[in-house]
Protein backbone atom coordinates (compact mmCIF):
# COMPACT_ATOMS: atom_id res chain seq x y z
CA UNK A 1 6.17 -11.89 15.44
CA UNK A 2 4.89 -8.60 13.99
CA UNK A 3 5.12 -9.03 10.18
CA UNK A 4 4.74 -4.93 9.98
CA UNK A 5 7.59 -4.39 11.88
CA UNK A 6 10.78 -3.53 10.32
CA UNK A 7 13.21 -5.48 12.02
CA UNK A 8 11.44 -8.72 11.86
CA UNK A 9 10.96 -8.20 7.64
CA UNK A 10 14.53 -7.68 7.63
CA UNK A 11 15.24 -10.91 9.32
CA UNK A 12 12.22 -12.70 7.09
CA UNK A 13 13.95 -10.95 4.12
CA UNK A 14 17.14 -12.15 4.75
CA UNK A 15 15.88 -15.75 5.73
CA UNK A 16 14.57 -16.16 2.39
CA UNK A 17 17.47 -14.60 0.11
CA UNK A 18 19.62 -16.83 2.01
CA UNK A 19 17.61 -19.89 1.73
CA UNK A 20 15.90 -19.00 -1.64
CA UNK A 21 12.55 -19.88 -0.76
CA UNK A 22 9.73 -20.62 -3.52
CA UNK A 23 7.12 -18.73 -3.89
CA UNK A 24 5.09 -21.13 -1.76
CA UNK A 25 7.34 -21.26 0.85
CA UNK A 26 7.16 -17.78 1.35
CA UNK A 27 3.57 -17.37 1.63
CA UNK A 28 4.04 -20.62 4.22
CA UNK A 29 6.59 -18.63 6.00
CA UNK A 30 4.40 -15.38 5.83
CA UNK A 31 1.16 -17.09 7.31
CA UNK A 32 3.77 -18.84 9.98
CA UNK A 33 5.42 -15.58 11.18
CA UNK A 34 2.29 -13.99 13.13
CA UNK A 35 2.05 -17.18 15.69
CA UNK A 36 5.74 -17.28 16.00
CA UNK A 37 7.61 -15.42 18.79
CA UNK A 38 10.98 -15.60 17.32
CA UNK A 39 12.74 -16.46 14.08
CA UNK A 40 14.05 -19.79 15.32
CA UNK A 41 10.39 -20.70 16.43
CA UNK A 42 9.84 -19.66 12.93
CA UNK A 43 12.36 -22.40 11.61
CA UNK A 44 10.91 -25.14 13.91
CA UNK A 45 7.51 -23.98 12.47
CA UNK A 46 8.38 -24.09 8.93
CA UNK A 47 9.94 -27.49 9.47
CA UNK A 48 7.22 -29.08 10.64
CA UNK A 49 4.84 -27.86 8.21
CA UNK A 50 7.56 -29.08 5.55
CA UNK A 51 7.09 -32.86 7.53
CA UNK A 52 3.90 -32.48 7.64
CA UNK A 53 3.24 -31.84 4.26
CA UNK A 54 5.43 -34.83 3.21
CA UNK A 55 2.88 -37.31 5.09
């Protein structure tokens, strides 16, 4: 996903209002969105890194 384009900063914009991501988690979700191809890959993504990070 193109960070730059408008569209997909809407949809990152409105994934973290609604979800009220931490300041972490939105640099996590910022590295995440470039080697994502959609916003659901960019759920799975950010899940596993969450999973991850817990072992």
């Amino acid at each position: 996903m193109n960070i730059n384009d408008d569209s997909v900063l809407e949809m990152i914009n409105t994934y973290i209002a609604y979800n009220r991501l931490s300041k972490i988690q939105i640099l996590q979700l910022i590295k995440l969105a470039p080697i994502s191809n959609d916003i659901k890959e960019l759920k799975d993504n950010i899940n596993w890194e969450y999973i991850k990070s817990k072992h």
